[in-house]
N, C-alpha and C. Protein backbone atom coordinates (compact mmCIF):
# COMPACT_ATOMS: atom_id res chain seq x y z
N UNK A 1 4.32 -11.76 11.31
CA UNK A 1 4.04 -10.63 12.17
C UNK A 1 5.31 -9.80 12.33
N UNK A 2 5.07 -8.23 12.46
CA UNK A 2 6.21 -7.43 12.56
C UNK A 2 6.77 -7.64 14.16
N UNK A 3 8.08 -8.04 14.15
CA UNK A 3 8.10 -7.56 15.71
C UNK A 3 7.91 -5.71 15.98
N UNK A 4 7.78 -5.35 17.31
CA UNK A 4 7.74 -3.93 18.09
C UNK A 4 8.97 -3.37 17.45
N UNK A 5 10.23 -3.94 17.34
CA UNK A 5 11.48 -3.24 17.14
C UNK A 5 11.94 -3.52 15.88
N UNK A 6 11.02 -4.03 15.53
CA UNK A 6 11.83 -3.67 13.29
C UNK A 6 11.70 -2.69 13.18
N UNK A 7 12.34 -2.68 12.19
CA UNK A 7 13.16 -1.27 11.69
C UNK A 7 11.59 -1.01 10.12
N UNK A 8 11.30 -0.05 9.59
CA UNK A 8 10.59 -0.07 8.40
C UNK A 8 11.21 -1.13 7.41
N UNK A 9 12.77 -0.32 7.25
CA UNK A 9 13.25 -1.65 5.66
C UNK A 9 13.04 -2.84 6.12
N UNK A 10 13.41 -3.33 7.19
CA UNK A 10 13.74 -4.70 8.04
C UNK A 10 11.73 -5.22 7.59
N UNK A 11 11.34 -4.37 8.14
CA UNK A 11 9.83 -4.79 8.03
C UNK A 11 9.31 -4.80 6.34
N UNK A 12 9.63 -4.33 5.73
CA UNK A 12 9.15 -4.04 4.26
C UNK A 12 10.06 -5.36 3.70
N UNK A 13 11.43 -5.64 4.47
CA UNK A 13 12.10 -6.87 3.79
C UNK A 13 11.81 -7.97 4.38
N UNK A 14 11.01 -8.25 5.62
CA UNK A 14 10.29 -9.73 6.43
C UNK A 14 9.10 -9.78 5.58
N UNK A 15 8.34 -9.18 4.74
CA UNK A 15 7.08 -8.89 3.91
C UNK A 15 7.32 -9.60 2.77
N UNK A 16 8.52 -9.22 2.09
CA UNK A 16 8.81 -9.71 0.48
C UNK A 16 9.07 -10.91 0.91
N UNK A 17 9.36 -11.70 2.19
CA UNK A 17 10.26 -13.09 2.15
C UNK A 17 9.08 -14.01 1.08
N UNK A 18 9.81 -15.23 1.85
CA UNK A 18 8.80 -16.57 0.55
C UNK A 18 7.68 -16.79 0.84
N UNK A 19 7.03 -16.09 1.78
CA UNK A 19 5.86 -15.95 2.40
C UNK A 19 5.09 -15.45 1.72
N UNK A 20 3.47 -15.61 0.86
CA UNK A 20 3.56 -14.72 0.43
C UNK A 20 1.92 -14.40 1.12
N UNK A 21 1.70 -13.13 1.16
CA UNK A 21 0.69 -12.48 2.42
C UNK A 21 -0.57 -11.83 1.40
N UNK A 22 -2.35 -12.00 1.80
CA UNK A 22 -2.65 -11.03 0.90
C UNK A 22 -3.36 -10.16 2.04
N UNK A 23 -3.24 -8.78 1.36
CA UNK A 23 -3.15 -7.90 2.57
C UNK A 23 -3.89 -6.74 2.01
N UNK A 24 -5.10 -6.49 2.62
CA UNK A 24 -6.30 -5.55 2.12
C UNK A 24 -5.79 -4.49 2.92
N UNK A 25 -5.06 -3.09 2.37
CA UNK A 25 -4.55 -1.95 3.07
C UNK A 25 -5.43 -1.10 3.97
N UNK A 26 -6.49 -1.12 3.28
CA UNK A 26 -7.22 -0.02 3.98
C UNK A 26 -8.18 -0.52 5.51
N UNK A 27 -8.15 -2.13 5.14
CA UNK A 27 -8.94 -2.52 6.39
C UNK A 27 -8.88 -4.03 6.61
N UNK A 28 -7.69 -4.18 6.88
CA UNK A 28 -7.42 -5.66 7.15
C UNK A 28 -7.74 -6.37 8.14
N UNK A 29 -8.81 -7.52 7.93
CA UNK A 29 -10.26 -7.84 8.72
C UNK A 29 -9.76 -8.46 9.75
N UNK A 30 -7.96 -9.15 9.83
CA UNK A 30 -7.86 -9.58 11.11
C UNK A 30 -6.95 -8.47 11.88
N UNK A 31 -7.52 -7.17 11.89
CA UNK A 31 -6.88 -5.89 12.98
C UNK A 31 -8.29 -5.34 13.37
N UNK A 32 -9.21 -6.13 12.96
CA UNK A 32 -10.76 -5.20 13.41
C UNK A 32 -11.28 -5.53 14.87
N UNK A 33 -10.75 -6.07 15.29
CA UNK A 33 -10.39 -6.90 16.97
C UNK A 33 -10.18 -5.72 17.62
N UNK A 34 -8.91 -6.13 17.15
CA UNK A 34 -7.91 -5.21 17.66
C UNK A 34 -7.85 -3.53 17.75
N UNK A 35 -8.17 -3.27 16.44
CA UNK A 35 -9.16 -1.52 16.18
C UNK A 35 -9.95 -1.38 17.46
N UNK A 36 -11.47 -2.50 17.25
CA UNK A 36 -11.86 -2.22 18.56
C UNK A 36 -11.64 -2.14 19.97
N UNK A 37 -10.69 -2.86 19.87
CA UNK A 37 -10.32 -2.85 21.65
C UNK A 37 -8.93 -1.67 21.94
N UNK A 38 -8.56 -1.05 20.83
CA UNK A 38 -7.87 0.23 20.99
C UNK A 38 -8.66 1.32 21.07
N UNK A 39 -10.10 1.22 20.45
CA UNK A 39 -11.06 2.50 20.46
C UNK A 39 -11.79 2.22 21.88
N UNK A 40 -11.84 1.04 22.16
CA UNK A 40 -12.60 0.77 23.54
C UNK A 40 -11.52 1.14 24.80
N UNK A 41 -10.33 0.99 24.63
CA UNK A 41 -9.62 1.58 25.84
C UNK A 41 -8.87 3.19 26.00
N UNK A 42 -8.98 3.48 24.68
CA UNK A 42 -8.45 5.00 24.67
C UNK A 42 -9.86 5.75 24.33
N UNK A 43 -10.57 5.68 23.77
CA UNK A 43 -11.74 6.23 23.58
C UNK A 43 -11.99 6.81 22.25
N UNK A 44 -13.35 7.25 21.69
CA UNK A 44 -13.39 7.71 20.45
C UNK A 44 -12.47 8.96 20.45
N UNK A 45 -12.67 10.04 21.17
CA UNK A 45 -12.30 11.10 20.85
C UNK A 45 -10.46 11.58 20.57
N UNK A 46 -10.04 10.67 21.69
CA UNK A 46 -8.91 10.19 21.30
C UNK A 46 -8.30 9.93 20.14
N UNK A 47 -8.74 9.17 19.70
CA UNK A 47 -8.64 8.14 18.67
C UNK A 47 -8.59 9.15 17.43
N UNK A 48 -10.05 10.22 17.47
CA UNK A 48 -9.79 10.81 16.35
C UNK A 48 -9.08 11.94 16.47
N UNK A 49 -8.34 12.22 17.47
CA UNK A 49 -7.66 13.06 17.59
C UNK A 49 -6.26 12.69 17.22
N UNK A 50 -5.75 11.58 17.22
CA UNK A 50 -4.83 10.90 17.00
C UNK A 50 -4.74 10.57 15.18
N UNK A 51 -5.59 10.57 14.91
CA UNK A 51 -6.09 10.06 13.67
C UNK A 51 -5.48 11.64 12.93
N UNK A 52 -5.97 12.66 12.99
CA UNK A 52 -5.97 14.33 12.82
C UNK A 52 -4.49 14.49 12.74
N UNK A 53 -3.70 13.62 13.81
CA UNK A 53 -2.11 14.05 13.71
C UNK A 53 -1.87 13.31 13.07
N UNK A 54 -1.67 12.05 12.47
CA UNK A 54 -1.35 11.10 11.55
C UNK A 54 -1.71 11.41 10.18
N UNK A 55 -2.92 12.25 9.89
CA UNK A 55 -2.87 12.75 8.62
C UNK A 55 -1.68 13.87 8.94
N UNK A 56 -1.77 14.89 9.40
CA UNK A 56 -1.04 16.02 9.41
C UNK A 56 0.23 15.39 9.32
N UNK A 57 1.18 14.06 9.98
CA UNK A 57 2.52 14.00 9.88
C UNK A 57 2.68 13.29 8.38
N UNK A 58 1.48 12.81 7.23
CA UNK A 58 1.70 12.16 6.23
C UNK A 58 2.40 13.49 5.41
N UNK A 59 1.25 14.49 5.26
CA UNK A 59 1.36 15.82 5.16
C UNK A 59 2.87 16.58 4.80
N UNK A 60 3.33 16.58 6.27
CA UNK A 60 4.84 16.56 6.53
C UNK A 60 5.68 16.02 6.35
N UNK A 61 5.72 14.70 5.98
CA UNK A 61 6.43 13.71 5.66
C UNK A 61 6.82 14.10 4.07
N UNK A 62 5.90 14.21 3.22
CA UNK A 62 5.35 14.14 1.53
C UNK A 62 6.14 15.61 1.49
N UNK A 63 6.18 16.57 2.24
CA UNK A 63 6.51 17.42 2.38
C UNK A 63 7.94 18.02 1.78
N UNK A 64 8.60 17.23 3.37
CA UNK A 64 9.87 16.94 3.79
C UNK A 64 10.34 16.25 2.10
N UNK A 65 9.96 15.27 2.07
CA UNK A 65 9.92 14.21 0.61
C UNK A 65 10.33 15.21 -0.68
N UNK A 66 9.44 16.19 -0.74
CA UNK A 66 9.52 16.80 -2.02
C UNK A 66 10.53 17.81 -1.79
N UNK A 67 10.96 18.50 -1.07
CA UNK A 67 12.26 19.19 -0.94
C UNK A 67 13.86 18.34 0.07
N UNK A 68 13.43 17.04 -0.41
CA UNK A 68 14.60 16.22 -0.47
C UNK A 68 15.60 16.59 1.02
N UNK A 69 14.19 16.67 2.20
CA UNK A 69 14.69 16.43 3.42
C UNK A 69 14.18 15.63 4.19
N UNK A 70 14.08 14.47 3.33
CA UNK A 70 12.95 13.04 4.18
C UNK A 70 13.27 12.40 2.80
N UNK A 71 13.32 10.80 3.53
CA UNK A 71 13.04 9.62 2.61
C UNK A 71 11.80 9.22 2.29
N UNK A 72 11.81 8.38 1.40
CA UNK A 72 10.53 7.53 0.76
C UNK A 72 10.11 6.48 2.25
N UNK A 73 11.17 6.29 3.03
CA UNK A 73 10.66 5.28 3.85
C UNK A 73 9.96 6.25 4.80
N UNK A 74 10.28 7.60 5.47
CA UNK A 74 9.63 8.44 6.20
C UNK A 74 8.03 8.50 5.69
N UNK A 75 8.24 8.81 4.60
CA UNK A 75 6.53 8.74 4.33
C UNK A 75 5.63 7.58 3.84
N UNK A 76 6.31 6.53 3.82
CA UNK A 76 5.94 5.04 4.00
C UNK A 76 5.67 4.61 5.71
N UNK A 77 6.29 5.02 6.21
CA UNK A 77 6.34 4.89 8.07
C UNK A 77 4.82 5.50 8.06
N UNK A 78 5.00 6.92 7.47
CA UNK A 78 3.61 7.68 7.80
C UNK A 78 2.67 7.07 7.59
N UNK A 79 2.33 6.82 6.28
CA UNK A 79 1.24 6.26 5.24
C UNK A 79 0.67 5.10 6.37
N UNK A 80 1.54 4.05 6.68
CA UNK A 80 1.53 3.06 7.63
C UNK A 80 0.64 3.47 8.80
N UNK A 81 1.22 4.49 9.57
CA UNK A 81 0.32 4.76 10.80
C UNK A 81 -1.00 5.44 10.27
N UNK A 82 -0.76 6.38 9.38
CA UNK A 82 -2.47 6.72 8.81
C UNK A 82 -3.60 5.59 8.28
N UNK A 83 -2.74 4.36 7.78
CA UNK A 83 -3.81 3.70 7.27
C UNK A 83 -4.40 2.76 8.63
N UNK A 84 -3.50 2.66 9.30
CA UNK A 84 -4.04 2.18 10.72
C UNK A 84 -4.98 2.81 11.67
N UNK A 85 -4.74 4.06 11.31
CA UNK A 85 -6.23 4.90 12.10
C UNK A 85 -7.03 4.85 10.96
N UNK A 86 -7.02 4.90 9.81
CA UNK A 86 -8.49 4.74 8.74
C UNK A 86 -9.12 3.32 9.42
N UNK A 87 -8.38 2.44 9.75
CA UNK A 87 -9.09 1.49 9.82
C UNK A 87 -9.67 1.67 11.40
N UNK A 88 -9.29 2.13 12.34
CA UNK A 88 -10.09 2.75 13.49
C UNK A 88 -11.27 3.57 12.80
N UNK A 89 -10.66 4.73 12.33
CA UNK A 89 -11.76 5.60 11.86
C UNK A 89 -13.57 5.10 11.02
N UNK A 90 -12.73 3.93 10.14
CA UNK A 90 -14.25 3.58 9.70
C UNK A 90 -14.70 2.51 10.69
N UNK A 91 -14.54 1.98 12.30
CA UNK A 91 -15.15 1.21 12.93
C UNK A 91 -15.96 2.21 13.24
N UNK A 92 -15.31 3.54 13.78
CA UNK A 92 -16.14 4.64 14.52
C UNK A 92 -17.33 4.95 14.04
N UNK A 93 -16.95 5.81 12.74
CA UNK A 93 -17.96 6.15 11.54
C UNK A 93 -19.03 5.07 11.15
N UNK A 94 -18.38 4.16 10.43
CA UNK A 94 -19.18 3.24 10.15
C UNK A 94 -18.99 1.39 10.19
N UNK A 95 -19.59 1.68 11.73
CA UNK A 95 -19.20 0.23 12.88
C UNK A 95 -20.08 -0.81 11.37
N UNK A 96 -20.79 -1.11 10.60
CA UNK A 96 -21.31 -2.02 9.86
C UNK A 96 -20.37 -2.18 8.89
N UNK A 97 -19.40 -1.04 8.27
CA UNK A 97 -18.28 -1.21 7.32
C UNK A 97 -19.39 -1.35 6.12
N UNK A 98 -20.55 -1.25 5.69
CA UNK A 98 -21.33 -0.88 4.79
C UNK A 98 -21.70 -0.15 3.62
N UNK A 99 -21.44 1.39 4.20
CA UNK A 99 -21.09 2.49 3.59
C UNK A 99 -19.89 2.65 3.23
N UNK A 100 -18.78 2.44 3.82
CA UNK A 100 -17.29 2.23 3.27
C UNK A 100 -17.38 1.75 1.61
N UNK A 101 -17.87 0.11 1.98
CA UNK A 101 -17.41 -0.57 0.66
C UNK A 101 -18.12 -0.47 -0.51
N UNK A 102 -19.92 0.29 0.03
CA UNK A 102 -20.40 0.54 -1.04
C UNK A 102 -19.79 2.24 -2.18
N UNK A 103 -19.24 3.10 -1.14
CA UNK A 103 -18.75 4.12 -1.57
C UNK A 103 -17.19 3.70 -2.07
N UNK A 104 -16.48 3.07 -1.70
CA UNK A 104 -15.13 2.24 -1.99
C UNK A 104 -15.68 1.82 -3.64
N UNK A 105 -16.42 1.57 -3.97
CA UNK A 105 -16.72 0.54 -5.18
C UNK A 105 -17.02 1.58 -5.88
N UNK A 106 -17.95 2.53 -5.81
CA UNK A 106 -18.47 3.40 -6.71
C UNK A 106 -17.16 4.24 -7.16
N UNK A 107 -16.67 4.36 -6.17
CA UNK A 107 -15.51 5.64 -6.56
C UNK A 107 -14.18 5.02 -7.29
N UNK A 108 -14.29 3.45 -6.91
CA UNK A 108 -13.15 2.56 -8.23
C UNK A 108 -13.91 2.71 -9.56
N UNK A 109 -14.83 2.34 -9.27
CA UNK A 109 -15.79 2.42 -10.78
C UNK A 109 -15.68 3.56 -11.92
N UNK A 110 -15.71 4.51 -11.07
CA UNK A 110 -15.74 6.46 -11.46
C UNK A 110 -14.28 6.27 -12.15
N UNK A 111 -13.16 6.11 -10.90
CA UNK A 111 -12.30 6.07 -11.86
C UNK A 111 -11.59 5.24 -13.07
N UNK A 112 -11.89 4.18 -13.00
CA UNK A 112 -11.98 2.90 -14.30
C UNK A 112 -12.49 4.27 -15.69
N UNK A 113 -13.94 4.23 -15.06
CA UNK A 113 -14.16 4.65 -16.33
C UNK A 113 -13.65 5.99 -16.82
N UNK A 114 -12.88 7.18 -16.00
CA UNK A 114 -12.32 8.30 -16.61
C UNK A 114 -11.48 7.80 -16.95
N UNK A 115 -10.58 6.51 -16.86
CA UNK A 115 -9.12 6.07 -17.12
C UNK A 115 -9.64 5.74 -18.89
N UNK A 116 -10.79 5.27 -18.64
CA UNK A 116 -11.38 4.67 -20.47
C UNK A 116 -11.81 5.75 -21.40
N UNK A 117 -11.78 7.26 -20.72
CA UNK A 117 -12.66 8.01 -21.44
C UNK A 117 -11.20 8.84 -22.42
């Protein structure tokens, strides 16, 4: 577990240790607790409002990135908090997680096969 006060590298270097972790990015099934009881005490609207600025600072980050006034870890920090509201976002959207994985699959599929064409 990350402590509150690691640093990103510090955290990206407690990750690589001899430990080794498997870790589903987009919706890692033991934060779906936890998702919920952050959407249950701040509220939906919140949430996706919060969600709205976390894309927008990835945005900025990638930004910053490409005219070489931000690091790779700035928009790794970002990426981080955006993928943490995706995983709020699809409890909201879709509390069964159903539609996610069946559209998740089709759209790996799509691209497999333009990668073969």
């Amino acid at each position: 577990m990350i402590e509150p006060n690691t640093t990103v590298s510090n955290a990206r270097d407690n990750a690589h240790s001899s430990q080794h972790y498997r870790v589903d990015y987009w919706y890692p099934s033991v934060n779906r607790e936890l998702f919920k009881s952050v959407i249950k005490k701040f509220g939906i609207e919140h949430q996706i409002a919060i969600f709205t600025e976390e894309a927008a600072e990835v945005l900025v980050a990638i930004s910053r990135h490409r005219r070489q006034r931000g690091t790779t870890d700035d928009v790794v920090e970002e990426l981080v908090d955006l993928s943490i509201m995706i995983g709020q976002m699809r409890i909201i959207y879709d509390p069964d997680d159903v539609k996610f994985h069946d559209i998740y699959k089709y759209k790996i599929n799509r691209l497999n096969k333009l990668l073969k064409e």
